[in-house]
Protein backbone atom coordinates (compact mmCIF):
# COMPACT_ATOMS: atom_id res chain seq x y z
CA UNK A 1 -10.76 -13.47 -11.37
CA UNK A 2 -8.16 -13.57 -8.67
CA UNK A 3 -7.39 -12.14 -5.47
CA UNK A 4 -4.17 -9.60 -5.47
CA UNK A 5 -2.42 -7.92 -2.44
CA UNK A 6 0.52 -6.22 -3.17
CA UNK A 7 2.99 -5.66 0.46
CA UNK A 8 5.66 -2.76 -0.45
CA UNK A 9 8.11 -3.16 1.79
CA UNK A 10 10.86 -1.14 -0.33
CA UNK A 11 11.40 2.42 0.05
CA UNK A 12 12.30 2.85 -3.51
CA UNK A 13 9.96 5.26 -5.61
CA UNK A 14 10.52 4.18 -9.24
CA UNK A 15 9.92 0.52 -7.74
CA UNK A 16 7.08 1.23 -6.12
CA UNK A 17 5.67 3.09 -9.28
CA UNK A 18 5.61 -0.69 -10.84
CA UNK A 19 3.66 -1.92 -8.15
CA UNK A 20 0.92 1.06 -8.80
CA UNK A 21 1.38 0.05 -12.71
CA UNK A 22 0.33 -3.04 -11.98
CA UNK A 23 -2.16 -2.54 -9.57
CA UNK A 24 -4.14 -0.58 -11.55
CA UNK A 25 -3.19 -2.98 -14.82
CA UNK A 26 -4.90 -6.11 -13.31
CA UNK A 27 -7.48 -3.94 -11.70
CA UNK A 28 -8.39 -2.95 -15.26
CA UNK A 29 -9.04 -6.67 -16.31
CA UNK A 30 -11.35 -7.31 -13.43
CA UNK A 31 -8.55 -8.60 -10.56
CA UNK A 32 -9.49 -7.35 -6.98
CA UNK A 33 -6.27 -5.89 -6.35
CA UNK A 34 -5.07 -4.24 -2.32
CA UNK A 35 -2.08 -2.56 -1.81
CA UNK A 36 -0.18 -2.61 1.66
CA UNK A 37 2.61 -0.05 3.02
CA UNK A 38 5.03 -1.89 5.32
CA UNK A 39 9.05 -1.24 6.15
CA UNK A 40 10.50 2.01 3.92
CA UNK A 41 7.86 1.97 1.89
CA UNK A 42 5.49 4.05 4.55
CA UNK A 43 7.73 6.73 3.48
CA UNK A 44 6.33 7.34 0.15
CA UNK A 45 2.47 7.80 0.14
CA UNK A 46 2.83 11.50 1.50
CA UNK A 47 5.67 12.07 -1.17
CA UNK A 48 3.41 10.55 -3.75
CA UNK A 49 0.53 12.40 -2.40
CA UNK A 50 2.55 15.56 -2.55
CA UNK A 51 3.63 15.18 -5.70
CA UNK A 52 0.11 14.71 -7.11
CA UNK A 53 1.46 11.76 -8.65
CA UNK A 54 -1.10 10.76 -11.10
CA UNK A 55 -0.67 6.63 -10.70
CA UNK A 56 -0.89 7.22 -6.87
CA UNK A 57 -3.86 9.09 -6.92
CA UNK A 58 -5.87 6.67 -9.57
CA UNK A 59 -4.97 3.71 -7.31
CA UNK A 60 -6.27 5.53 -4.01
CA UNK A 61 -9.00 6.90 -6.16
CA UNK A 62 -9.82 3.34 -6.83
CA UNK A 63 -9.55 2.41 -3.25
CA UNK A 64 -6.81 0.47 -3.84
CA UNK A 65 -4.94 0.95 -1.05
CA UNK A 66 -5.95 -0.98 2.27
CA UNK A 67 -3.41 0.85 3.99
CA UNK A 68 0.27 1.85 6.12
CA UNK A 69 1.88 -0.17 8.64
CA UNK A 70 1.44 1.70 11.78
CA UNK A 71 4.80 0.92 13.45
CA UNK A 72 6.73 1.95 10.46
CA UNK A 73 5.18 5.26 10.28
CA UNK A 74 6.69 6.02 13.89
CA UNK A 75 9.60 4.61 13.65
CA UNK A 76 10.55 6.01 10.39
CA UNK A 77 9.29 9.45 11.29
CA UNK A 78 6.09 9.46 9.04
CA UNK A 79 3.36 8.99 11.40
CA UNK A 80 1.91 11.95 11.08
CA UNK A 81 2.51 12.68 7.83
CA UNK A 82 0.66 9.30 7.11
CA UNK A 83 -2.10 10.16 9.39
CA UNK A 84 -3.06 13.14 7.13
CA UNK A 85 -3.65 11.01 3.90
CA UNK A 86 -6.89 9.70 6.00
CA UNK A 87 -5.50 5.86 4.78
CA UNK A 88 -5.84 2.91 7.08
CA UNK A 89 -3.02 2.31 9.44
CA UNK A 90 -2.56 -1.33 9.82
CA UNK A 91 -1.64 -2.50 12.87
CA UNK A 92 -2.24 -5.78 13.20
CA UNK A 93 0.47 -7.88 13.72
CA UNK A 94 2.44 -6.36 16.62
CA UNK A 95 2.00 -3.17 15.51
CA UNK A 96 2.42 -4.07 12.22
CA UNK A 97 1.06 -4.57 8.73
CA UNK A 98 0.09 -8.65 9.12
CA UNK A 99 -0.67 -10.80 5.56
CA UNK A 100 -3.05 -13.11 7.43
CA UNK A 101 -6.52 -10.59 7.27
CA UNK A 102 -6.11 -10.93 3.55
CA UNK A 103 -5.02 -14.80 3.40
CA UNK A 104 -8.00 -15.34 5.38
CA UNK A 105 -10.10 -13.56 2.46
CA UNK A 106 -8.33 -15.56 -0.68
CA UNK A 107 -5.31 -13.14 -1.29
CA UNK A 108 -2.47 -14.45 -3.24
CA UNK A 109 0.53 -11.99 -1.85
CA UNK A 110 2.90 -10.54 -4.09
CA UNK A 111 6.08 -8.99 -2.12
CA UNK A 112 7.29 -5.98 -3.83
């Protein structure tokens, strides 16, 4: 089976509610699927999360997500709010969300 990580980088929820579909789709069939917040997306776990949105919580259920960039929280005004879900924030890459921690472990990256 293969190796999935999904970077959201758009802020866009019905987009981002594809990338959950999927997610849990080809987790289903036995892919190892992770799912990063970077850019506008680190606006929309605490929306999802508020919203009780039942693809968002499967998919963090399911551990799914390896977490929100850091310096997009603050910048876009949702560091806190992110810091409440009790997710990872990623700040690898100067301050960032990097790719390379999951290249390094046989992720193909879809951008989304």
């Amino acid at each position: 089976m293969r190796k999935i990580l999904f970077y959201a980088m758009q802020g866009k929820k019905m987009c981002f509610l594809h990338v959950l579909m999927n997610a849990l789709q080809l987790t289903e069939v036995g892919h190892e699927v992770r799912i990063v917040f970077e850019g506008e997306s680190v606006k929309l776990p605490s929306v999802l999360a508020e919203e009780k949105n039942k693809l968002y919580s499967k998919a963090n259920e399911k551990g799914l997500i390896a977490g929100i960039c850091l310096a997009c929280s603050a910048q876009l005004g949702v560091l806190e709010a992110n810091k409440a879900l009790d997710l990872p924030l990623l700040d690898d890459l100067n301050g960032h969300a990097g790719i390379l921690p999951f290249l390094k472990e046989d992720y193909e990256v879809i951008w989304a």
